[in-house]
C-alpha atoms as a PDB file:
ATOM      1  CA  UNK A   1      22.798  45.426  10.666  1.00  0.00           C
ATOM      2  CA  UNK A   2      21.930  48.530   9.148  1.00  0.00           C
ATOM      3  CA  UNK A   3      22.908  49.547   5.670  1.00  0.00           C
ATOM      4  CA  UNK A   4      24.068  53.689   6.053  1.00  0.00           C
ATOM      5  CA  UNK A   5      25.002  54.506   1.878  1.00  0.00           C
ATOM      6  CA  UNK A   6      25.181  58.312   1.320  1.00  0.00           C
ATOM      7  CA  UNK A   7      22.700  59.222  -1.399  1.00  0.00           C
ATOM      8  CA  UNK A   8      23.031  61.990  -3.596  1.00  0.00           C
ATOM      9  CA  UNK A   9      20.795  63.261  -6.125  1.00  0.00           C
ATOM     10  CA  UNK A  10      21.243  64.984  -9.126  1.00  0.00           C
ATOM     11  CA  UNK A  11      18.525  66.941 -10.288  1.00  0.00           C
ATOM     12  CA  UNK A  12      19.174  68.074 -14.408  1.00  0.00           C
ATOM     13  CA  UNK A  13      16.784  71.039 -15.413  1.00  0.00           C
ATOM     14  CA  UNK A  14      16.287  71.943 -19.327  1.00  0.00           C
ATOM     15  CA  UNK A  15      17.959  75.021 -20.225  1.00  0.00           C
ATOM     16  CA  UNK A  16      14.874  77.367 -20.840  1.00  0.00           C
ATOM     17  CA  UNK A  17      15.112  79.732 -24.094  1.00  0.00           C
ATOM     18  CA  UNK A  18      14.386  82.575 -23.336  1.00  0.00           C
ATOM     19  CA  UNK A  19      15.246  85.863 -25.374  1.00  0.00           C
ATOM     20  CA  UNK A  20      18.679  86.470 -25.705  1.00  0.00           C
ATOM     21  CA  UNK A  21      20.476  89.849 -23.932  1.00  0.00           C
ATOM     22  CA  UNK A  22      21.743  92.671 -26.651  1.00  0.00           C
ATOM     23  CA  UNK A  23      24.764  93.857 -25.443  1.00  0.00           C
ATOM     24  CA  UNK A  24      28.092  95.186 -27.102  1.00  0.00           C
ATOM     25  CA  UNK A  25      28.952  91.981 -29.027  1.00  0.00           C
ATOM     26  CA  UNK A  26      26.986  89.318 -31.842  1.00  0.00           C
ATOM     27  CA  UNK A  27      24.685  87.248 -30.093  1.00  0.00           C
ATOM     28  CA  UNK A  28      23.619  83.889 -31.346  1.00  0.00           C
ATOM     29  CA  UNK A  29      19.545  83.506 -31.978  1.00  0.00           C
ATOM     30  CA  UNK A  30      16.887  82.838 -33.955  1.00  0.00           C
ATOM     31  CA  UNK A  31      15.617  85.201 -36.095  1.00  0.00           C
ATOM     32  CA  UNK A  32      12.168  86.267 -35.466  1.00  0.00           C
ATOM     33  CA  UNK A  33      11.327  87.329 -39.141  1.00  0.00           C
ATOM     34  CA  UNK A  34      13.193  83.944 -41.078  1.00  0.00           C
ATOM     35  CA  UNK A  35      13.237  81.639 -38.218  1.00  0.00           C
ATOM     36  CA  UNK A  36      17.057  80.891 -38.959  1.00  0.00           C
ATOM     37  CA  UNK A  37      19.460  80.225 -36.104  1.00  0.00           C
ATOM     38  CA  UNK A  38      22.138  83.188 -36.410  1.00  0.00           C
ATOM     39  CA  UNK A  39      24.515  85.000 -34.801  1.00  0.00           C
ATOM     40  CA  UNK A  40      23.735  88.644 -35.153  1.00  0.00           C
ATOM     41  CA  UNK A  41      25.910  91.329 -37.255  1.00  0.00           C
ATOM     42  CA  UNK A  42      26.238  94.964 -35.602  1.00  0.00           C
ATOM     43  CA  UNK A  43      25.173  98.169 -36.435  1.00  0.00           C
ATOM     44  CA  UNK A  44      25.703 101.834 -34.761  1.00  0.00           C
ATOM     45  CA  UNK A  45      23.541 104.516 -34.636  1.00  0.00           C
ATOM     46  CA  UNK A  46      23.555 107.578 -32.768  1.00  0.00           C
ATOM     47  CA  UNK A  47      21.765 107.492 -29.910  1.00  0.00           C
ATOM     48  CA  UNK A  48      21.011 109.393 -27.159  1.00  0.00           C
ATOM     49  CA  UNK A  49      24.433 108.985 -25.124  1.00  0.00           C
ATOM     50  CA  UNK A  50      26.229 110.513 -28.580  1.00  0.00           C
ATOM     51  CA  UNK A  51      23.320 113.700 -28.301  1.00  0.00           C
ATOM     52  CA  UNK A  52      24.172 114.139 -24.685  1.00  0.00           C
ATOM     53  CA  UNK A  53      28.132 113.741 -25.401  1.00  0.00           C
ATOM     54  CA  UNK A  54      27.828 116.387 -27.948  1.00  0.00           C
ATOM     55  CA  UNK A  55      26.214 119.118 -26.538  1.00  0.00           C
ATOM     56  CA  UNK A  56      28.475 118.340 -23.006  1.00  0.00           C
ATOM     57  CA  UNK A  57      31.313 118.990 -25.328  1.00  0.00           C
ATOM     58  CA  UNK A  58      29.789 122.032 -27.053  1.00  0.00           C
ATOM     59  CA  UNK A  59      28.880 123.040 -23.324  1.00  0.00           C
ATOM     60  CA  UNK A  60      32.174 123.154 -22.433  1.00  0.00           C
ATOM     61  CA  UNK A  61      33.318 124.920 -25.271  1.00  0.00           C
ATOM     62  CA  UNK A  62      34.269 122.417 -28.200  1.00  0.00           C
ATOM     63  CA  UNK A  63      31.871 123.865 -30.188  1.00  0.00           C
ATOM     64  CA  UNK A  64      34.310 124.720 -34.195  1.00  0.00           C
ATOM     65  CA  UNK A  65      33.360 120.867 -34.639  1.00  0.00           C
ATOM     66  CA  UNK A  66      34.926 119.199 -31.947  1.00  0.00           C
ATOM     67  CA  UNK A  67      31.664 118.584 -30.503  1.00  0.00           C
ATOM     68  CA  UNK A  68      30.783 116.216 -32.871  1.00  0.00           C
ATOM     69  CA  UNK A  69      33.496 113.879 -31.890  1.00  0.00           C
ATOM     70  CA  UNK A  70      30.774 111.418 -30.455  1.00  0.00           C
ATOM     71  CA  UNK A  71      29.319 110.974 -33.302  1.00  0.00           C
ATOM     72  CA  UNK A  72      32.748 109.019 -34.916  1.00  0.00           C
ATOM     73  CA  UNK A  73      32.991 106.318 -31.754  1.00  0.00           C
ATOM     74  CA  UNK A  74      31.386 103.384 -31.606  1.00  0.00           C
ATOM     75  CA  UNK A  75      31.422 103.603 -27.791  1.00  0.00           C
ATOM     76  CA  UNK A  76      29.189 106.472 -27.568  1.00  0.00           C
ATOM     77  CA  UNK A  77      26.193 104.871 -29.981  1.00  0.00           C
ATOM     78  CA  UNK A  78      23.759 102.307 -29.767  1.00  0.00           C
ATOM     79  CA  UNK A  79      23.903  99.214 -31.122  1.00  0.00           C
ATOM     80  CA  UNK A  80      21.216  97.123 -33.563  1.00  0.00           C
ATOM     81  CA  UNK A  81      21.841  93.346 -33.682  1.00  0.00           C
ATOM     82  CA  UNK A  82      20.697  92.848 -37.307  1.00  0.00           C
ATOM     83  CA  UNK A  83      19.702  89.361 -38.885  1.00  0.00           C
ATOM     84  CA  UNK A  84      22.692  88.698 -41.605  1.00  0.00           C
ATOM     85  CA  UNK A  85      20.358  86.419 -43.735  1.00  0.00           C
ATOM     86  CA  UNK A  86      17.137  88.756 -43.665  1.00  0.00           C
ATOM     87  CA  UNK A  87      18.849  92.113 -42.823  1.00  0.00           C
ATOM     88  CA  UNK A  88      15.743  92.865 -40.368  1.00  0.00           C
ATOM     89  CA  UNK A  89      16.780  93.861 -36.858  1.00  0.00           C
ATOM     90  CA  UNK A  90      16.675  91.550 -34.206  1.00  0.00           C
ATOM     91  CA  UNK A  91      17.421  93.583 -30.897  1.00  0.00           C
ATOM     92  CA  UNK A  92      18.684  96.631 -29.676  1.00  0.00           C
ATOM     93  CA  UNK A  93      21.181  97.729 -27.122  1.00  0.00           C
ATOM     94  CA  UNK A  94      20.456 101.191 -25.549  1.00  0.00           C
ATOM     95  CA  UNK A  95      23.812 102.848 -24.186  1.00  0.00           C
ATOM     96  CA  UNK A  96      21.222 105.052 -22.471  1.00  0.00           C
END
C-alpha cells in the first residue's frame, strides 16, 4: 500500500527594500538626510519638457505670451519628492 498525498510547497521570500520609484504622486520612504519614514510632499519645477513646450509653441507662432503657457501646468514640469520633516529632497521625477 502506497501512500500518494499531493505536496505543495510554499516558498515566502522577504520583500527586499530597495529605493523607491519617483513618479507623479507622494511616495512613502525613508529619508536619507533624517532617517524618518515619510511619505514625500511635491514640488514642480520647470524642466526640460516645459523648455521644449515653450519654444514648440513660440515655433508655431504663440509667441505675445502664449508660449509660456507650459510654464503654469503641472503636467509639463518635473517633479521633486521633498522630505516634509527636513525639507531636503529625496528624489526626482524627470518628465524628460
Amino acid at each position: 500500500m502506497s501512500n500518494n498525498q499531493d505536496k505543495t510547497a510554499i516558498i515566502i521570500q522577504p520583500e527586499e527594500k530597495g529605493d523607491p520609484i519617483f513618479q507623479e504622486w507622494p511616495v512613502h520612504t525613508e529619508c536619507p538626510h533624517c532617517g524618518s519614514s515619510i511619505l514625500t510632499s511635491l514640488e514642480y519645477e520647470a524642466g526640460t519638457l516645459t523648455w521644449i513646450m515653450c519654444f514648440f509653441l513660440m515655433f508655431i507662432g504663440l509667441f505675445l505670451g502664449c508660449c509660456f503657457i507650459p510654464f503654469c501646468l503641472d503636467g509639463c514640469k518635473d517633479i521633486a519628492h521633498i522630505c516634509p520633516n527636513c525639507k531636503k529632497e529625496v528624489g526626482r521625477y524627470y518628465r524628460m
